[in-house]
Protein backbone atom coordinates (compact mmCIF):
# COMPACT_ATOMS: atom_id res chain seq x y z
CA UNK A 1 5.65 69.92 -54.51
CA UNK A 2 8.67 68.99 -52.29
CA UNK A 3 6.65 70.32 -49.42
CA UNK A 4 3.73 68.25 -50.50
CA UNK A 5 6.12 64.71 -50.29
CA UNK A 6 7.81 66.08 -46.87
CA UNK A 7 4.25 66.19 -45.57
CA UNK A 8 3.40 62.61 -46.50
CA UNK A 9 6.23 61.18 -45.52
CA UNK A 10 6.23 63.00 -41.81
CA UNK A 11 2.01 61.46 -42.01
CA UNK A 12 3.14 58.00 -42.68
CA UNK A 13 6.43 58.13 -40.34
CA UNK A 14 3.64 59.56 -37.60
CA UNK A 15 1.38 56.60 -38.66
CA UNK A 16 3.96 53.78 -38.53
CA UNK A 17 4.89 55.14 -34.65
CA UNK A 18 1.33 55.12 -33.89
CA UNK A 19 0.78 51.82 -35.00
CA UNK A 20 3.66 50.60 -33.20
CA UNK A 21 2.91 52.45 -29.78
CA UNK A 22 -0.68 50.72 -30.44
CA UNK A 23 1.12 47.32 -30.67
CA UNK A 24 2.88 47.62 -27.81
CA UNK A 25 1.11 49.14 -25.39
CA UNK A 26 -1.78 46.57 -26.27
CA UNK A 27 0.64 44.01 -26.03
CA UNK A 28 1.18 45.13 -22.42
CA UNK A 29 -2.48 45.62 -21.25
CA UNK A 30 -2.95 41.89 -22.86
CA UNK A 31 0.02 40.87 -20.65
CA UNK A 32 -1.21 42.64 -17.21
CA UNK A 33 -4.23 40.42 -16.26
CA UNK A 34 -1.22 37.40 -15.84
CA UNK A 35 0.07 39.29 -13.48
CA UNK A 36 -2.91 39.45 -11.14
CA UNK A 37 -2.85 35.31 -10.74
CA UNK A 38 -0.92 33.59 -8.25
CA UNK A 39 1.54 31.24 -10.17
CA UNK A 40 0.27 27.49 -9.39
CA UNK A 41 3.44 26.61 -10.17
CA UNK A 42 4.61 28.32 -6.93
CA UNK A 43 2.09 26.75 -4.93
CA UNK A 44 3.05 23.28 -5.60
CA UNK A 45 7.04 24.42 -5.14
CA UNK A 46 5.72 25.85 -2.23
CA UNK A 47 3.97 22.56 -0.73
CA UNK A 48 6.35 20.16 -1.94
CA UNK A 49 9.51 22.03 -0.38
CA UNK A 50 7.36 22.02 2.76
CA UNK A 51 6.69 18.37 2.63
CA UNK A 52 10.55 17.54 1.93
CA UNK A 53 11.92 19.50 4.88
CA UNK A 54 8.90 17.83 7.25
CA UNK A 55 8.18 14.45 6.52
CA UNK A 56 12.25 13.07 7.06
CA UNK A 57 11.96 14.12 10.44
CA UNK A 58 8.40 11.85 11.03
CA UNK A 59 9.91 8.89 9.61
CA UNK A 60 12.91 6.24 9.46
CA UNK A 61 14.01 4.93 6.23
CA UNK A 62 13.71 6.24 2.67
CA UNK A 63 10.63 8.45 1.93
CA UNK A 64 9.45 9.49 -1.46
CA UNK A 65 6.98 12.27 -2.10
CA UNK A 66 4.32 12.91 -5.05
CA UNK A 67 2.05 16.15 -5.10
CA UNK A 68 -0.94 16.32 -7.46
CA UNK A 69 -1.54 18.50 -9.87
CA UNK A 70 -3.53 21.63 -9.54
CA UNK A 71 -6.60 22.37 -11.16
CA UNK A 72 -5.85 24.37 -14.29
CA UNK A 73 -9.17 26.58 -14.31
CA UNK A 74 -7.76 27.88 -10.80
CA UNK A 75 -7.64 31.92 -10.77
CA UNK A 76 -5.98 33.51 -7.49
CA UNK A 77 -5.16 36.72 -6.37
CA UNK A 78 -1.11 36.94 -7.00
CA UNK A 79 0.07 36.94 -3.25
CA UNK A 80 3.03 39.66 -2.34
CA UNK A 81 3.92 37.84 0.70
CA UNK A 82 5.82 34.89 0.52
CA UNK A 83 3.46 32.00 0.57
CA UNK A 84 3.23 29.79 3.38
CA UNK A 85 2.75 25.92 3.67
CA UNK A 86 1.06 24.01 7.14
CA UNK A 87 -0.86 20.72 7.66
CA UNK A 88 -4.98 20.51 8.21
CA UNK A 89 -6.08 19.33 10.91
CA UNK A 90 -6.00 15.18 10.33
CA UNK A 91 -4.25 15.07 8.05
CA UNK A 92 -1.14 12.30 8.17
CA UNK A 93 2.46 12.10 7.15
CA UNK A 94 2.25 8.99 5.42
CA UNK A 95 0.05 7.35 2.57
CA UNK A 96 -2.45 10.11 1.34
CA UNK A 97 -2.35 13.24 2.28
CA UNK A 98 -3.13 17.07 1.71
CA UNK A 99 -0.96 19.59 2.59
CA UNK A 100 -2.14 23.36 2.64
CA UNK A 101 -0.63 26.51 1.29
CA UNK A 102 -1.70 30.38 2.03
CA UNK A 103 -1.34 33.94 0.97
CA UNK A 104 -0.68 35.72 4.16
CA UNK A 105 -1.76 39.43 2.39
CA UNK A 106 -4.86 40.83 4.06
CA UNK A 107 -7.33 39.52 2.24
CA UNK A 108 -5.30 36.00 1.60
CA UNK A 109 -6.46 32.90 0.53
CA UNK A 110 -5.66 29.45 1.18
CA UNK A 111 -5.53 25.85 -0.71
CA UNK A 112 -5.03 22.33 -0.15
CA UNK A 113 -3.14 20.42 -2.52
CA UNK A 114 -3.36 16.71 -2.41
CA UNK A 115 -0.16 14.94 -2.02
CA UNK A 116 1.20 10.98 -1.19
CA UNK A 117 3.98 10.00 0.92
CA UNK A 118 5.80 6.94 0.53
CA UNK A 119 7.85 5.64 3.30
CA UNK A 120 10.29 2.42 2.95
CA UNK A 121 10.98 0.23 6.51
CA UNK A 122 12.21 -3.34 7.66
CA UNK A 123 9.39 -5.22 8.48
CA UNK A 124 9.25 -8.90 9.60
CA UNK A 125 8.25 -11.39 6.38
CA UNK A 126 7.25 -15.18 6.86
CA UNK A 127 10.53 -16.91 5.41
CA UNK A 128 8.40 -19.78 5.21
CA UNK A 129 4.92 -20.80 5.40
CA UNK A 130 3.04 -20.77 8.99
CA UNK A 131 0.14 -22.88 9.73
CA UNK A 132 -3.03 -21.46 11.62
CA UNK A 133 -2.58 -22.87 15.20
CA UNK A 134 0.88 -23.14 15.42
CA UNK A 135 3.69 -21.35 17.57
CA UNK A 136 5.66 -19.48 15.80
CA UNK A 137 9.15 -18.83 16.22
CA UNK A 138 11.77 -16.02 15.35
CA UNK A 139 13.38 -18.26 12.43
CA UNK A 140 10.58 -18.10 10.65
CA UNK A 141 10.64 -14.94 10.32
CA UNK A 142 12.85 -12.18 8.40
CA UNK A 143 13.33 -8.16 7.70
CA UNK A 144 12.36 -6.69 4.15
CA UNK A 145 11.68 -3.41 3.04
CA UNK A 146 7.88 -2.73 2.64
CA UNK A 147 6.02 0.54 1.92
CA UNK A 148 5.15 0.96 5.48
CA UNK A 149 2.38 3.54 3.81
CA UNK A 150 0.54 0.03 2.41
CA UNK A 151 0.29 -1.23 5.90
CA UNK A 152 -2.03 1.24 7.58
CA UNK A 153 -2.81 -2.05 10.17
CA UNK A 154 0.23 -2.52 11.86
CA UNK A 155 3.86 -4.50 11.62
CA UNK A 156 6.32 -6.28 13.46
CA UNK A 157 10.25 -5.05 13.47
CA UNK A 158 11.80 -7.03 15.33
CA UNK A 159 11.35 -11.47 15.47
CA UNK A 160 11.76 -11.24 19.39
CA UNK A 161 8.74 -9.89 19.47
CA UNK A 162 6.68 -12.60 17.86
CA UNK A 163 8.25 -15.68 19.44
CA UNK A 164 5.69 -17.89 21.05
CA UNK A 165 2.45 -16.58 19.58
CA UNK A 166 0.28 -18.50 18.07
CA UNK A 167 -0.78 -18.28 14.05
CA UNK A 168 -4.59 -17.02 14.02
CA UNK A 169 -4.60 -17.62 10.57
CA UNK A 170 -2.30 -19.11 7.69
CA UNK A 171 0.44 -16.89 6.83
CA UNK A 172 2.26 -18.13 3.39
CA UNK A 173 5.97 -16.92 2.12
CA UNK A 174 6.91 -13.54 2.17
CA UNK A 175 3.66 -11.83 3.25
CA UNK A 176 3.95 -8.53 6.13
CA UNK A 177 3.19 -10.12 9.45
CA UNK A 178 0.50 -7.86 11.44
CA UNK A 179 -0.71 -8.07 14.75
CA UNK A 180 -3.70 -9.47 13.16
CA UNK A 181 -2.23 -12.47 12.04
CA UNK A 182 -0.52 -12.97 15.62
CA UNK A 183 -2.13 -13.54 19.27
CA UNK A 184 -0.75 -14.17 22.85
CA UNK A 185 -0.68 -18.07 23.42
CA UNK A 186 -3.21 -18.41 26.40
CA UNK A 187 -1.47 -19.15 29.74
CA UNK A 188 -4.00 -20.35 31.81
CA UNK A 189 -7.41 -22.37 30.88
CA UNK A 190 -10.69 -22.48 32.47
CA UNK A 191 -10.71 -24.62 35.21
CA UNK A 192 -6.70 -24.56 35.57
CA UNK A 193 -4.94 -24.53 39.41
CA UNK A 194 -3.11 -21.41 39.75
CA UNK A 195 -1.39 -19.47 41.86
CA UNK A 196 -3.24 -16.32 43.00
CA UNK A 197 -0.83 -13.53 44.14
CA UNK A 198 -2.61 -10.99 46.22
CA UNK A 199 -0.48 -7.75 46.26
CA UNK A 200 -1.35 -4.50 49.23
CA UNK A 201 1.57 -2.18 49.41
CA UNK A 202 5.02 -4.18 50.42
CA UNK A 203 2.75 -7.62 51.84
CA UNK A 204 2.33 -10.38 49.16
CA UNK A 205 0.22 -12.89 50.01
CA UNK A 206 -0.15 -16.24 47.67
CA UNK A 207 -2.53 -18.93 47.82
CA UNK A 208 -4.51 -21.30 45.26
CA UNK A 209 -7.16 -20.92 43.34
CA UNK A 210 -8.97 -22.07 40.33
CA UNK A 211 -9.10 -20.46 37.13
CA UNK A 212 -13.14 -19.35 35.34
CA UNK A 213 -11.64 -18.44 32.21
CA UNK A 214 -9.36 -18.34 29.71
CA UNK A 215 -6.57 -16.18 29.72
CA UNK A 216 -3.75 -14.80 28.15
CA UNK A 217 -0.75 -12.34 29.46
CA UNK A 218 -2.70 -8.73 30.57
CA UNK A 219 -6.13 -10.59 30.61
CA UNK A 220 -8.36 -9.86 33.43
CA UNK A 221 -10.15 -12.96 34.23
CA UNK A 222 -11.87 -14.33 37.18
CA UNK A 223 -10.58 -17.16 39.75
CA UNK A 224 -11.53 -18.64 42.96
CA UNK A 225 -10.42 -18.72 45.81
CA UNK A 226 -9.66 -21.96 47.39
CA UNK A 227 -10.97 -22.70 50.65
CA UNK A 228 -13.29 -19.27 50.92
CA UNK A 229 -14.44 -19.75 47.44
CA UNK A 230 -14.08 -16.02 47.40
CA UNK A 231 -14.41 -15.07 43.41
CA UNK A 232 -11.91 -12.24 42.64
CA UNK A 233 -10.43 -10.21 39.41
CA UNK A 234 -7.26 -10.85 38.40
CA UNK A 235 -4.23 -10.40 36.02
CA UNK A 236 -2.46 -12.91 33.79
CA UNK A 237 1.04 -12.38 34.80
CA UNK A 238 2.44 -15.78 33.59
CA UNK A 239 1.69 -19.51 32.98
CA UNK A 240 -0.70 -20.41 35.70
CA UNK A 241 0.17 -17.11 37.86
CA UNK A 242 -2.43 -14.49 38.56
CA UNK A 243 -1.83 -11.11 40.24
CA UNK A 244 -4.64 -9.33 42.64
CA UNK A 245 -4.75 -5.92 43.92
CA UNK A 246 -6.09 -5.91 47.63
């Protein structure tokens, strides 16, 4: 009888231990298929830490940087190597962007995670409001800090640089000046007297001339030569000065 009890209690200590090396070693078989998926986490570690050591370098001023999010459904191979993190072909440090990331194992893979970079500058602002037509002048002009990402068209730094030029269009308080807003005040008018300045190695020769078109500085327009009526190409240089190359 004693034996009889010894023998059921060795069956159910046998079938407790059974049940609990079934348990566990399910429990680790459920566990191993995570273990064949890259972290995404790591990816976007991986691109962001990329981004943050690159993008100071491309850029004055204060920078901030956003990565998206991955999708969730995504299933890759868990890479031994360290991953790696480079820029496609186009794509820009500022604004929008994409930045990739790759297993280098044989066999790797590699992903582009979409990211924006936000980059803070001085640009000129109108400190008051400019009228179409008008010159404009350094005073009316002043630095800010814009999201130079928001101004894919161009800015101004510096007031210097915009002193003379005429408005092209209305520009009201505190909006980014581009060089759309902006052009070169024309220095000579169709049917002006200038000076033609006729340049071949160390001679300079200068003589009059009248002016076919408008121009502004760098403009290539067309004058005549007085007395030989000789029509030649030539380069705005200054107010009523035009440069030829003999």
């Amino acid at each position: 009888m004693t034996g009889h009890i010894m023998n059921q209690s060795n069956f159910l200590r046998f079938f407790i231990l059974l049940a609990l090396a079934t348990l566990y070693g399910g429990s680790v078989r459920a566990g191993q298929p995570a273990t064949m998926w890259q972290d995404r986490a790591a990816i976007r570690t991986t691109a962001e830490s990329y981004l943050r050591a690159t993008v100071p370098g491309q850029h004055e001023g204060r920078t901030e940087i956003r990565l998206g999010q991955l999708d969730p459904r995504l299933r890759l191979k868990a890479c031994q190597s360290p991953l790696e993190s480079f820029m496609p072909s186009g794509s820009r440090m500022i604004g929008n962007t994409t930045v990739g990331v790759r297993c280098p194992d044989p066999g790797g893979w590699s992903i582009y995670v979409s990211a924006r970079i936000d980059v803070f500058g001085q640009v000129l602002v109108a400190r008051q409001p400019v009228a179409r037509g008008s010159m404009a002048r350094a005073s009316d002009f002043e630095r800010a800090e814009r999201n130079l990402a928001d101004l894919p068209y161009g800015y101004y730094t510096d007031p210097a640089t915009v002193e003379g030029m005429i408005a092209r269009r209305p520009i009201s308080t505190a909006s980014v000046v581009t060089p759309q807003m902006l052009q070169a005040p024309r220095l000579i008018r169709r049917g002006d007297q200038v000076v033609i300045v006729a340049r071949s190695g160390k001679l300079t020769i200068r003589s009059s001339g009248k002016a076919l078109a408008d121009g502004r500085s760098g403009d290539t327009v067309r004058v005549e030569a007085a007395g030989s009526r000789r029509i030649v190409d030539g380069i705005v240089v200054s107010r009523g000065v035009v440069k030829v190359t003999l």
